[in-house]
Protein backbone atom coordinates (compact mmCIF):
# COMPACT_ATOMS: atom_id res chain seq x y z
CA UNK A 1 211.28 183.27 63.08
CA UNK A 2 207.51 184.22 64.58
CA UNK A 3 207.39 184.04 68.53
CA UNK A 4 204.33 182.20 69.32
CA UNK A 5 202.23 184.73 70.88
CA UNK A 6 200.62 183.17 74.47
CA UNK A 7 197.08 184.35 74.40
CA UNK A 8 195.32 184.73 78.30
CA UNK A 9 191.90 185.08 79.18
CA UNK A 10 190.08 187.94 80.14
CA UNK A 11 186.86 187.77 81.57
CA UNK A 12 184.30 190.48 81.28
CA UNK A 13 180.92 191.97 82.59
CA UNK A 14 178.95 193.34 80.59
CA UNK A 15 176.26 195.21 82.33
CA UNK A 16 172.61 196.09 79.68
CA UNK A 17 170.60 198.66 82.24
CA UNK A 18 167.35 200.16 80.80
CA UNK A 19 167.52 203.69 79.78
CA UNK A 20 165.82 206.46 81.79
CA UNK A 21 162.27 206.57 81.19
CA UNK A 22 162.27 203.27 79.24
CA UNK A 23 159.15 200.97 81.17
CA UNK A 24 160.51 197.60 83.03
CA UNK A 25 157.56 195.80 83.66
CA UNK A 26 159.25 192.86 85.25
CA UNK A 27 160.59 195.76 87.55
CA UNK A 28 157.33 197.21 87.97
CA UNK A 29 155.15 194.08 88.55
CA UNK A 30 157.98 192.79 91.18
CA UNK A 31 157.91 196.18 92.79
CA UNK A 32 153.88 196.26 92.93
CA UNK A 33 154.24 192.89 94.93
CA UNK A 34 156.86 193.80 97.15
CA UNK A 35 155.19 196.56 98.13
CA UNK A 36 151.89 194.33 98.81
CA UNK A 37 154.28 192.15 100.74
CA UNK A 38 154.92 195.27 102.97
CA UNK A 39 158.35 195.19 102.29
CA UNK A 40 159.93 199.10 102.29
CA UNK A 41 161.05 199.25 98.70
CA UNK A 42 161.30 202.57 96.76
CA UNK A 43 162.28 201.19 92.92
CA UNK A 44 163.00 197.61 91.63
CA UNK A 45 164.77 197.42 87.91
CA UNK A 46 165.81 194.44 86.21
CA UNK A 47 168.88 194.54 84.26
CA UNK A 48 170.64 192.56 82.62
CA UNK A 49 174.17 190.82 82.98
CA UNK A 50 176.44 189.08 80.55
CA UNK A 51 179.68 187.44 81.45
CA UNK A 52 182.24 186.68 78.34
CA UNK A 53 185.66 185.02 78.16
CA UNK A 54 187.86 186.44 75.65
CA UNK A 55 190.69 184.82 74.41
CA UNK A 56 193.62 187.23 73.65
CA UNK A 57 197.67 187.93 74.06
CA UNK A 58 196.74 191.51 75.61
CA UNK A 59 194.42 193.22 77.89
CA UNK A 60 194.06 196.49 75.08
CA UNK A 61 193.16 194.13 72.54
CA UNK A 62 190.70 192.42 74.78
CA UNK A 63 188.99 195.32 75.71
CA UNK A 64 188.40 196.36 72.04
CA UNK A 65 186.84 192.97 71.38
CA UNK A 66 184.31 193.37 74.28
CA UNK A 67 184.16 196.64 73.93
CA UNK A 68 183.17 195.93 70.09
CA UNK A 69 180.48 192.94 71.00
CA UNK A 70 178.70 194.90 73.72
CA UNK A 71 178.30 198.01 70.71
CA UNK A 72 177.45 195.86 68.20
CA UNK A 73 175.60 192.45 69.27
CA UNK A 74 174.59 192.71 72.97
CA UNK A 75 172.85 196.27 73.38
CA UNK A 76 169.75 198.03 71.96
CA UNK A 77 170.71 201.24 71.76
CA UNK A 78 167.83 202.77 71.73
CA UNK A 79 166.55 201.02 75.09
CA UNK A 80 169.73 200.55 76.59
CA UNK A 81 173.09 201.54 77.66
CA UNK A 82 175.97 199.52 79.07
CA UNK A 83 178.88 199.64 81.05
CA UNK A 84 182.07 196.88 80.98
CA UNK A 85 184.11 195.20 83.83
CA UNK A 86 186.83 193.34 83.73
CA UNK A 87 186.38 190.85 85.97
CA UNK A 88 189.08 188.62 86.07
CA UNK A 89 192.68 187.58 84.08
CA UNK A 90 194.23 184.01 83.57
């Protein structure tokens, strides 16, 4: 007989951060006014951040899933990297 397997959720950050030398102009045009603005800034990047709930019976196996969708659907590899957090398990 097959134990039913009790999946949990694991939640997930997925940080996209422009590679170095790649141009943000959100960052740059938000920097240009801050600095108008007087405010002391040195650098202002936007980056973006993707939170994903994954359904699974294992933390391994969840890993591999986000692991897999940040590789293969979220990035642009040749403008970005990324990094993964888990963030939280129910």
């Amino acid at each position: 007989m097959k134990k039913d397997t009790v999946n949990k959720k694991f939640v997930f950050e997925i940080k996209l951060k422009l590679k170095e030398g790649i141009l943000d102009p959100q960052g740059n045009v938000t920097y240009d006014i801050l600095k108008k603005l007087n405010y002391p800034v040195e650098q202002v990047n936007f980056d973006k951040s993707i939170r994903l709930t994954i359904n699974e019976s294992n933390l391994q196996r969840a890993n591999e899933i986000a692991e897999e969708i940040a590789s293969n659907v979220l990035v642009n590899p040749v403008l970005e990297y990324y990094q993964i957090f888990q963030i939280q398990e129910e």
